[in-house]
C-alpha atoms as a PDB file:
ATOM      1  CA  UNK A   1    -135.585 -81.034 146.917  1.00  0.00           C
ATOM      2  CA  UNK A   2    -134.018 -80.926 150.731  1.00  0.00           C
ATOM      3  CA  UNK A   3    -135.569 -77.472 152.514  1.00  0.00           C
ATOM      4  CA  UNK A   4    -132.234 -74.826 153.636  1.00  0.00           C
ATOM      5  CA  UNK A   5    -131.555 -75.503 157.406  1.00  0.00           C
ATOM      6  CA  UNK A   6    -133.554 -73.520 159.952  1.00  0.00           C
ATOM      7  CA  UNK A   7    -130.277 -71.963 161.067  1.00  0.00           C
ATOM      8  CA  UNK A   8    -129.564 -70.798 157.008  1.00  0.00           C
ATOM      9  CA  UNK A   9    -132.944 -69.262 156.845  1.00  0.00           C
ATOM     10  CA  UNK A  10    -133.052 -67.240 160.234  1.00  0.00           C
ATOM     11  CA  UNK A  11    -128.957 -66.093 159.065  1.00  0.00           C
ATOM     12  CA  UNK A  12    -130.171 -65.076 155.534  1.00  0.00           C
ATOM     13  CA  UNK A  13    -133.267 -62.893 157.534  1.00  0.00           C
ATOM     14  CA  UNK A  14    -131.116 -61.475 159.718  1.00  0.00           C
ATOM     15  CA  UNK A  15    -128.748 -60.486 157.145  1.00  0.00           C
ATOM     16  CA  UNK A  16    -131.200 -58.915 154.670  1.00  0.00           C
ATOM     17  CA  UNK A  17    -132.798 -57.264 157.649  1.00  0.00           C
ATOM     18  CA  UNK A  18    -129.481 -55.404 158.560  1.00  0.00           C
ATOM     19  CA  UNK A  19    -129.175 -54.957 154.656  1.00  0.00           C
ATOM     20  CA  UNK A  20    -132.330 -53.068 154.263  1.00  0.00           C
ATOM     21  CA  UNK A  21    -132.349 -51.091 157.242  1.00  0.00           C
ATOM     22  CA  UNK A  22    -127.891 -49.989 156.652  1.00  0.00           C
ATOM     23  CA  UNK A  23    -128.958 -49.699 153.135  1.00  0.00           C
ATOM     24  CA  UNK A  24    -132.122 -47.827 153.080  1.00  0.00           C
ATOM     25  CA  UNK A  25    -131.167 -45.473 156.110  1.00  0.00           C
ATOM     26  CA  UNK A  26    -128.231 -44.668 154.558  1.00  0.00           C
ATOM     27  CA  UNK A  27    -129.832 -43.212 151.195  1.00  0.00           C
ATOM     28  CA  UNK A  28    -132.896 -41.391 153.474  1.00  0.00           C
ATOM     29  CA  UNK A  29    -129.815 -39.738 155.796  1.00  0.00           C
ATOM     30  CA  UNK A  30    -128.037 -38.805 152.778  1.00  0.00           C
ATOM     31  CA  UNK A  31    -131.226 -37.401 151.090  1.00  0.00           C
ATOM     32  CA  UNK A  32    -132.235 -35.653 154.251  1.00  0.00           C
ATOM     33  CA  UNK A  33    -128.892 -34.173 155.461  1.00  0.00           C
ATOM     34  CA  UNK A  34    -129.246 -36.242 158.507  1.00  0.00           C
ATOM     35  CA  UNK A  35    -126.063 -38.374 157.813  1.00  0.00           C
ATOM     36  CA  UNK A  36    -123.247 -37.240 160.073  1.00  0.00           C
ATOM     37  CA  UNK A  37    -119.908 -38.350 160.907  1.00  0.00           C
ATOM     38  CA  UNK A  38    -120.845 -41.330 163.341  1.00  0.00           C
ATOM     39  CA  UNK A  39    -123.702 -42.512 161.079  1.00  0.00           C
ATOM     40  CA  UNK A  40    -127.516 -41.580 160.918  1.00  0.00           C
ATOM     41  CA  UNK A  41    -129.594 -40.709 162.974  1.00  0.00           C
ATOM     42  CA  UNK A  42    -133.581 -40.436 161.445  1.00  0.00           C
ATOM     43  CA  UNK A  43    -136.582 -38.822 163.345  1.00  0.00           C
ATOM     44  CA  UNK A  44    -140.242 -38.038 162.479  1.00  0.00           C
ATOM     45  CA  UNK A  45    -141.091 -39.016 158.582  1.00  0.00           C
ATOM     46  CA  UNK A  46    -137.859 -40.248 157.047  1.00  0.00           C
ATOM     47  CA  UNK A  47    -137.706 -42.687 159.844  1.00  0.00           C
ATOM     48  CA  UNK A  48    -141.680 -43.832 158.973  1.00  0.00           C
ATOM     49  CA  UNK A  49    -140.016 -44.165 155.511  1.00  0.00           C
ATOM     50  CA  UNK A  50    -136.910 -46.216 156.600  1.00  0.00           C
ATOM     51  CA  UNK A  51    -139.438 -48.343 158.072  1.00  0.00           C
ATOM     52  CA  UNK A  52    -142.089 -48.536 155.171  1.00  0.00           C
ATOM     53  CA  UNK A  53    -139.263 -49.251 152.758  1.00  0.00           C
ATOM     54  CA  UNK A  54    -137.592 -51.907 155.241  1.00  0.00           C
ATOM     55  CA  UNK A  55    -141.208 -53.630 155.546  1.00  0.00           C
ATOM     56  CA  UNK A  56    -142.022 -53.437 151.788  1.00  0.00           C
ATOM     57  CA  UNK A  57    -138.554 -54.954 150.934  1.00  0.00           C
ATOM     58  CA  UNK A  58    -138.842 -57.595 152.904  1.00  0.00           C
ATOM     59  CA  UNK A  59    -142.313 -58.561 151.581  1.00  0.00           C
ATOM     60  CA  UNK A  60    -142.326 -57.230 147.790  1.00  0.00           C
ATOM     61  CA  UNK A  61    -138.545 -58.705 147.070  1.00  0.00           C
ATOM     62  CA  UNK A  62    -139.829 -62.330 147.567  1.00  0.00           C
ATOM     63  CA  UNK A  63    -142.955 -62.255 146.629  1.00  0.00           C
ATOM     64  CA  UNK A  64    -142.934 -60.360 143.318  1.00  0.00           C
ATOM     65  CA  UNK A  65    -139.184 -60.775 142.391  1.00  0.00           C
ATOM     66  CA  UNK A  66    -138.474 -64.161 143.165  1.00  0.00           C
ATOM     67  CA  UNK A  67    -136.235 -63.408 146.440  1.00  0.00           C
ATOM     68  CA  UNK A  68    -134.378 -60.972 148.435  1.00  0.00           C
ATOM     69  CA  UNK A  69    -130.525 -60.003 147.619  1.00  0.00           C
ATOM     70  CA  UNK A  70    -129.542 -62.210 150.830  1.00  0.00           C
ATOM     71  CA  UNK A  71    -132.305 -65.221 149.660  1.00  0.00           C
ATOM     72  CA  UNK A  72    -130.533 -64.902 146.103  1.00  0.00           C
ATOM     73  CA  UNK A  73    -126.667 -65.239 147.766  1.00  0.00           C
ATOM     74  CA  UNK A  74    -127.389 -68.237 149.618  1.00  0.00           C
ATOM     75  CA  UNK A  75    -129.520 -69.836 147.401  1.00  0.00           C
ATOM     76  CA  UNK A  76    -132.654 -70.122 148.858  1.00  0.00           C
ATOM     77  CA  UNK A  77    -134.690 -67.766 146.991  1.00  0.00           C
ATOM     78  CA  UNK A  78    -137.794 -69.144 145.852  1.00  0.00           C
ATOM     79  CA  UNK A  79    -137.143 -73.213 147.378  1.00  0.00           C
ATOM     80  CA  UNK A  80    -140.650 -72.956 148.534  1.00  0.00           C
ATOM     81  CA  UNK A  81    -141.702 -73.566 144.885  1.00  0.00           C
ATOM     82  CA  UNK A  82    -138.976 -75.948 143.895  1.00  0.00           C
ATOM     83  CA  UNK A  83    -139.813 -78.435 146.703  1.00  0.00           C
ATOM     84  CA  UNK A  84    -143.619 -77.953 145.564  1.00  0.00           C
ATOM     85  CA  UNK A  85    -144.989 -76.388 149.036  1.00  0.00           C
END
């Protein structure tokens, strides 16, 4: 099996990177009252939890569920194991 193109792989990080962090700071803003009209803005713990969830979906998605939500889209999750590396 033919490996994604360096470009497809640094698009699909970048994308679930921006994913995570929209995603995850928008339910922590929301949670925390600290979502206002021109977005969120997170200080002190729930920004050390932004970043612990960011990290942890970006290593427990692929590693224990097969892929991230970007890796899945594309079509790379997982082509590690397909091309036997």
């Amino acid at each position: 099996m033919k490996p994604p193109s360096t470009l497809k792989i640094v698009l699909v990080a970048f994308l679930d990177l921006i994913l995570a962090f929209v995603g995850f700071g928008v339910l922590i803003a929301w949670a925390t009252g600290q979502l206002g009209p021109n977005g969120f803005n997170l200080t002190g713990v729930p920004a050390l939890v932004l970043l612990v969830l960011v990290i942890g979906y970006l290593i427990v998605f692929p590693r224990w569920l097969g892929g991230t939500i970007m890796q899945r889209l594309f079509g790379i999750a997982g082509w590690r194991q397909r091309a036997g590396r």
